[in-house]
Protein backbone atom coordinates (compact mmCIF):
# COMPACT_ATOMS: atom_id res chain seq x y z
CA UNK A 1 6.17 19.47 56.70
CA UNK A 2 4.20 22.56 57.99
CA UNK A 3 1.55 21.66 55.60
CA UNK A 4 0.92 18.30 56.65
CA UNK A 5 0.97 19.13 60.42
CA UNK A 6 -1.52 21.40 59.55
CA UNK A 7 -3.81 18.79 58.01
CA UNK A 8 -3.15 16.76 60.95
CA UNK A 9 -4.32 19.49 63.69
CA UNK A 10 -7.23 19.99 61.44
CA UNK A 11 -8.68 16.91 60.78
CA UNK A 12 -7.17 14.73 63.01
CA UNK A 13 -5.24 12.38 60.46
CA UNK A 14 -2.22 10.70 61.42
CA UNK A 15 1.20 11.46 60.49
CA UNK A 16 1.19 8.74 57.41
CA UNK A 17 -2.14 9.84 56.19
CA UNK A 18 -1.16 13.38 56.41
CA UNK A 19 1.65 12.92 54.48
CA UNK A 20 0.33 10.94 51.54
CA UNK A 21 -2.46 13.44 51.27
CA UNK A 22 -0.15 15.93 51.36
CA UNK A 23 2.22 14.38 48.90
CA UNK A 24 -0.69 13.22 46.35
CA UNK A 25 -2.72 16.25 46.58
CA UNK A 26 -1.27 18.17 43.65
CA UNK A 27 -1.22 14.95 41.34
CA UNK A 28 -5.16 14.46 42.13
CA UNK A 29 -5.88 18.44 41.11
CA UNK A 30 -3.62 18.00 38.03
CA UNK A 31 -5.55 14.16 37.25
CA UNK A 32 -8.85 16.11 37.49
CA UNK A 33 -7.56 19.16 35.41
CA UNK A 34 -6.63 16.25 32.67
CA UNK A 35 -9.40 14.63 32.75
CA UNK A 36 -11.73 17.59 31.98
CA UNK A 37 -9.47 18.58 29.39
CA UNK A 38 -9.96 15.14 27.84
CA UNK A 39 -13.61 15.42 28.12
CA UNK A 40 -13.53 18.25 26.48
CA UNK A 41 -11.70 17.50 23.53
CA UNK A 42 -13.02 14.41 22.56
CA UNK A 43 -16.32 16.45 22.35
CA UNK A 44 -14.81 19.11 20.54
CA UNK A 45 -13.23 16.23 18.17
CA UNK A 46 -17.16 14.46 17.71
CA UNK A 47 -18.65 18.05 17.21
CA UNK A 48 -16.40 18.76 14.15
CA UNK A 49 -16.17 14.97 12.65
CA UNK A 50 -20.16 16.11 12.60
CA UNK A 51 -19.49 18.48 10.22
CA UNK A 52 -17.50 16.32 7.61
CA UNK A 53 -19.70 15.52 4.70
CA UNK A 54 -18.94 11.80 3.57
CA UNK A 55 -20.71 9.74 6.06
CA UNK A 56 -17.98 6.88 6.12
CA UNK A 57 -15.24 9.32 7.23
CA UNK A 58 -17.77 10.53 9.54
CA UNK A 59 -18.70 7.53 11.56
CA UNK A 60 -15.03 6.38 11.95
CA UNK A 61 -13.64 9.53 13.36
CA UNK A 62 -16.86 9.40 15.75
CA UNK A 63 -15.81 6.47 16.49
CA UNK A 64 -12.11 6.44 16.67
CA UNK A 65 -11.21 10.02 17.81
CA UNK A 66 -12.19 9.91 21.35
CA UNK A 67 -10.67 6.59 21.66
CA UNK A 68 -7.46 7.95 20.51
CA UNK A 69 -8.18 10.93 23.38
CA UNK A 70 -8.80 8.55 26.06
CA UNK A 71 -5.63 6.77 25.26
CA UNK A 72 -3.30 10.07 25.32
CA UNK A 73 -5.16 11.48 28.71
CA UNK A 74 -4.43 7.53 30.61
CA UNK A 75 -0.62 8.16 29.40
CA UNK A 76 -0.10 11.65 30.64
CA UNK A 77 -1.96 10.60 33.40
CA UNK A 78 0.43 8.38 34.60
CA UNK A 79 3.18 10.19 33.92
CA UNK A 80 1.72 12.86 36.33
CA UNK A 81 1.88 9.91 39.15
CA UNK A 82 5.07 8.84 38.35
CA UNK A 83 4.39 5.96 36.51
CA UNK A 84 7.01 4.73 33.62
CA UNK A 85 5.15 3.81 30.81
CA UNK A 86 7.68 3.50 28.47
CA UNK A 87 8.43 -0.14 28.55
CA UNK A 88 4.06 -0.84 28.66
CA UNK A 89 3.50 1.07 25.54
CA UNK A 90 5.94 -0.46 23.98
CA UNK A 91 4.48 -4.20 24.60
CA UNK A 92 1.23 -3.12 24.15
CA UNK A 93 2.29 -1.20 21.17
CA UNK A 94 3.48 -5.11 20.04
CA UNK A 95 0.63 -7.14 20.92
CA UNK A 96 -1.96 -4.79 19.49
CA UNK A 97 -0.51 -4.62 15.98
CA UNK A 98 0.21 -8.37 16.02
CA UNK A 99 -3.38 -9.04 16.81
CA UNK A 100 -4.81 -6.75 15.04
CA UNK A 101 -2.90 -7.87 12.01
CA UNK A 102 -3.13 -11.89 12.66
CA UNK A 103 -6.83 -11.90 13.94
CA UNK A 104 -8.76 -9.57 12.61
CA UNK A 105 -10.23 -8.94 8.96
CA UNK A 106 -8.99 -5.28 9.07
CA UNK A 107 -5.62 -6.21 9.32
CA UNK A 108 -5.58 -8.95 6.98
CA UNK A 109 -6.87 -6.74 4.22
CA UNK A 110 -4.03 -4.34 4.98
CA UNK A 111 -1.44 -7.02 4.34
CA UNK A 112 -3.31 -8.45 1.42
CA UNK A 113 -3.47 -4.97 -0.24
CA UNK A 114 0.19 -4.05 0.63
CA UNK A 115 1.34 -7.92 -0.67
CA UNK A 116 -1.38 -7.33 -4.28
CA UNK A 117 0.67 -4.17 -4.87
CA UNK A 118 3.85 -5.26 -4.65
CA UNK A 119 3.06 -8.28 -6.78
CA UNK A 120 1.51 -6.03 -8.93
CA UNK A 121 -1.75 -8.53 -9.68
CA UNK A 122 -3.59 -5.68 -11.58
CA UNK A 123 -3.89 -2.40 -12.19
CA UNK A 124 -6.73 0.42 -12.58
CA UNK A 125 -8.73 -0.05 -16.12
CA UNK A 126 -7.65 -3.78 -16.13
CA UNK A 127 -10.35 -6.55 -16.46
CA UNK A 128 -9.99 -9.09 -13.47
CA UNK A 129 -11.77 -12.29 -12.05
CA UNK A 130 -11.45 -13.39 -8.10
CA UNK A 131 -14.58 -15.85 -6.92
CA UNK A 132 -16.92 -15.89 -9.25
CA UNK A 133 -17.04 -11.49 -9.92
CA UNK A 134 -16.04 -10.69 -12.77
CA UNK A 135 -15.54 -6.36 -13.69
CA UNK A 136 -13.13 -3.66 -14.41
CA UNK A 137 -10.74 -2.11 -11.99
CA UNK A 138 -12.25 1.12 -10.91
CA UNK A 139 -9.96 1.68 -7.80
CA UNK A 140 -7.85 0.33 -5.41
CA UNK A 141 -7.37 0.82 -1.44
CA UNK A 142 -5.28 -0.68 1.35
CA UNK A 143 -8.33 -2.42 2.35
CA UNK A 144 -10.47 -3.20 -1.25
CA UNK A 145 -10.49 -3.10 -4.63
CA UNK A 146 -13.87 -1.92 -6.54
CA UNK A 147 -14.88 -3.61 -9.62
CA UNK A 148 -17.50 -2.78 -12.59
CA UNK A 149 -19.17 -5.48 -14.02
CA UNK A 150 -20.11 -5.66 -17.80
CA UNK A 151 -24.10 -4.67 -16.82
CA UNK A 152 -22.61 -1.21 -15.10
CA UNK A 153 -23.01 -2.65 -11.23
CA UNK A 154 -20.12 -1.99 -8.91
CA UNK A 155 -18.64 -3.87 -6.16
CA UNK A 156 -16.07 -3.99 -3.81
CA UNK A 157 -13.77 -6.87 -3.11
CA UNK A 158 -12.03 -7.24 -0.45
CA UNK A 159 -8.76 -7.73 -0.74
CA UNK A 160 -8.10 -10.59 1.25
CA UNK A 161 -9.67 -12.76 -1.08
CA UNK A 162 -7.57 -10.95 -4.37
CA UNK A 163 -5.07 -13.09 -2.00
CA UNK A 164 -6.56 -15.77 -1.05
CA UNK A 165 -8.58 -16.85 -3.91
CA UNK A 166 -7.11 -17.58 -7.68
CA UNK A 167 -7.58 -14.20 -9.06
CA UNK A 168 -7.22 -13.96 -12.94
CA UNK A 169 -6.35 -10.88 -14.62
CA UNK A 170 -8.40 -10.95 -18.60
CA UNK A 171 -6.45 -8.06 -19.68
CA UNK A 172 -2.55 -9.77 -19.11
CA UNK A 173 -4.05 -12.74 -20.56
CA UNK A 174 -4.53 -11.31 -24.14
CA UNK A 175 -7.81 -11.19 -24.80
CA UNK A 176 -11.36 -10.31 -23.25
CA UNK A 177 -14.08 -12.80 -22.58
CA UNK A 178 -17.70 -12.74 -24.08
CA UNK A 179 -20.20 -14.36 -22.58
CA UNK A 180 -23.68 -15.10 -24.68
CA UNK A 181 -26.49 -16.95 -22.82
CA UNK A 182 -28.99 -18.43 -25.22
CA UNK A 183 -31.57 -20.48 -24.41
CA UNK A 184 -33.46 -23.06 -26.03
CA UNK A 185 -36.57 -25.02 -25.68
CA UNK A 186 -36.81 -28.65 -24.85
CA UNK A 187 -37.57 -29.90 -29.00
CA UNK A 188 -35.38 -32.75 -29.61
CA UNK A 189 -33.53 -30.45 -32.36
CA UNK A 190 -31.64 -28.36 -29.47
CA UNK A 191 -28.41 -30.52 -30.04
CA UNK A 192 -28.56 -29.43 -33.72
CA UNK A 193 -28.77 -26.31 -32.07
CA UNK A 194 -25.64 -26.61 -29.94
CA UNK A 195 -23.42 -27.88 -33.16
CA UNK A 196 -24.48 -24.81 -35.13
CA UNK A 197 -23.57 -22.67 -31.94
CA UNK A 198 -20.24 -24.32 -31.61
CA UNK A 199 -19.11 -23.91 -35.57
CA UNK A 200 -20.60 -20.54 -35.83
CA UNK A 201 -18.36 -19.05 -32.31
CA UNK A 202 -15.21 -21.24 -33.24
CA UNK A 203 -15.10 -19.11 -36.77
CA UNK A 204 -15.93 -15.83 -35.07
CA UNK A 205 -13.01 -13.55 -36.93
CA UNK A 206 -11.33 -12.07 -34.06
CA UNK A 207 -11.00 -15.20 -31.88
CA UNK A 208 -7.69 -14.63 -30.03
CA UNK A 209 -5.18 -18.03 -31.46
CA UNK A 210 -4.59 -20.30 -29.33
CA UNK A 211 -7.87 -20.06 -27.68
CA UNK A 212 -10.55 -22.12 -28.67
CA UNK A 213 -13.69 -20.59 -28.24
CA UNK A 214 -16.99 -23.60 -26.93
CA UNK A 215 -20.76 -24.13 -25.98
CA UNK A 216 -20.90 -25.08 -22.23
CA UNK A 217 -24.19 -26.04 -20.59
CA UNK A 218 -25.33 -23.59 -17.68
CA UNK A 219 -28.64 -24.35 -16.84
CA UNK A 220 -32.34 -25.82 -17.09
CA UNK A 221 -34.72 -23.15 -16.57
CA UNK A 222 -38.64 -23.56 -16.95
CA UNK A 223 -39.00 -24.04 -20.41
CA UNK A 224 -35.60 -23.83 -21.62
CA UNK A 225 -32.28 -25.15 -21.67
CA UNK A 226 -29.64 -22.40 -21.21
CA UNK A 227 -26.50 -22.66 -22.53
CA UNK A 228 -23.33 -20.26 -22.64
CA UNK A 229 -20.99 -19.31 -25.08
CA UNK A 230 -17.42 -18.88 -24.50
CA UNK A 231 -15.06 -16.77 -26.71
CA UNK A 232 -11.96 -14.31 -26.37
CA UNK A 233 -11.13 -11.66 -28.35
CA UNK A 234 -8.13 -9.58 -29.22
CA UNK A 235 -7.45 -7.03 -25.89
CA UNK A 236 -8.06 -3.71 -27.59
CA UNK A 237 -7.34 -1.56 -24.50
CA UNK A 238 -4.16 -0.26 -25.45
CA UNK A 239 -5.70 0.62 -29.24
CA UNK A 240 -6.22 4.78 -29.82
């Protein structure tokens, strides 16, 4: 009480203003302590994320960390004024994960990778097909799977659309698929061509049964007709 009549007598406040000064004082000093501290850490946090060598690991901690600070200095903060945050971080808590799941791509391919594991689609080494790609399993995240195609290339699916789309796993099937393109000119003689192709890949010795190897036309280039053969051999991954 002394110390807010002294506030009054010296600046002429009222009684009311004197005491919410009085009263608040201490929580603005400790709000400005926190806030420096904040400012400091999230540069301490960029200045080593700096340091990290992978670039990708890099850029998301510059991005994420002081985010993260922000967000613990606002909640201490209003703890210091007497707030009760309990029951807001909790519904925030809630609508931020449900968002972030339902409406956004990162959250999707966290659900598709957690649902591909447990269904256990594929595994690492296994020969898959999802849209069109076509490779090997190299590796496998919460967020995409990387493939290796046949010509070395690599690529990285995501895996929402391992869920999504009808993804076909060559290796469970029993066999491997070749694919020969061979083109031919325009002479009348090319479906002579295409017979000889069909009897010569339907007697191919290791020709899984069951599965009847064809010709299929792909394409009409400039001076060619481009077809593509179709076979599946035995799966040999499991042989020494």
């Amino acid at each position: 009480m002394e110390d807010s009549s002294l506030l009054k007598e010296s600046f002429g406040l009222d009684v009311d203003t004197s005491m919410i000064l009085y009263s608040s004082g201490p929580i603005v000093f400790k709000l400005f302590g926190l806030s420096l501290m904040g400012y400091l850490a999230s540069r301490l946090v960029s200045r080593m994320a700096r340091r990290i060598d992978d670039p990708r690991t890099q850029r998301q901690l510059e991005f994420f960390a002081p985010k993260i600070v922000n967000v613990l200095v606002i909640a201490v903060g209003l703890e210091f004024a007497g707030v009760d945050i309990t029951g807001m971080a909790a519904l925030f808590t809630t609508v931020g994960f449900t968002g972030a799941v339902v409406f956004t791509p990162l959250g999707q391919n966290i659900v598709a990778g957690i649902v591909t594991s447990i269904d256990d689609l594929f595994e690492i080494g296994e020969v898959i097909e999802v849209n069109g790609e076509y490779g090997t399993v190299v590796s496998k995240s919460l967020l995409r799977t990387e493939l290796r195609r046949p010509e070395g290339t690599t690529i990285w699916v995501p895996n929402k659309e391992l869920s999504e789309e009808v993804t076909k796993n060559h290796t469970r099937m029993g066999g491997f698929r070749i694919n020969v393109e061979i083109p031919l000119d325009n002479n009348p003689d090319r479906r002579r061509a295409v017979e000889i192709m069909d009897r010569v890949i339907a007697e191919l010795p290791w020709n899984v049964p069951g599965k009847k190897a064809f010709i299929a036309f792909e394409d009409v280039a400039d001076s060619a007709v481009v077809y593509r053969a179709y076979a599946f051999i035995r799966d040999r991954s499991e042989e020494p």
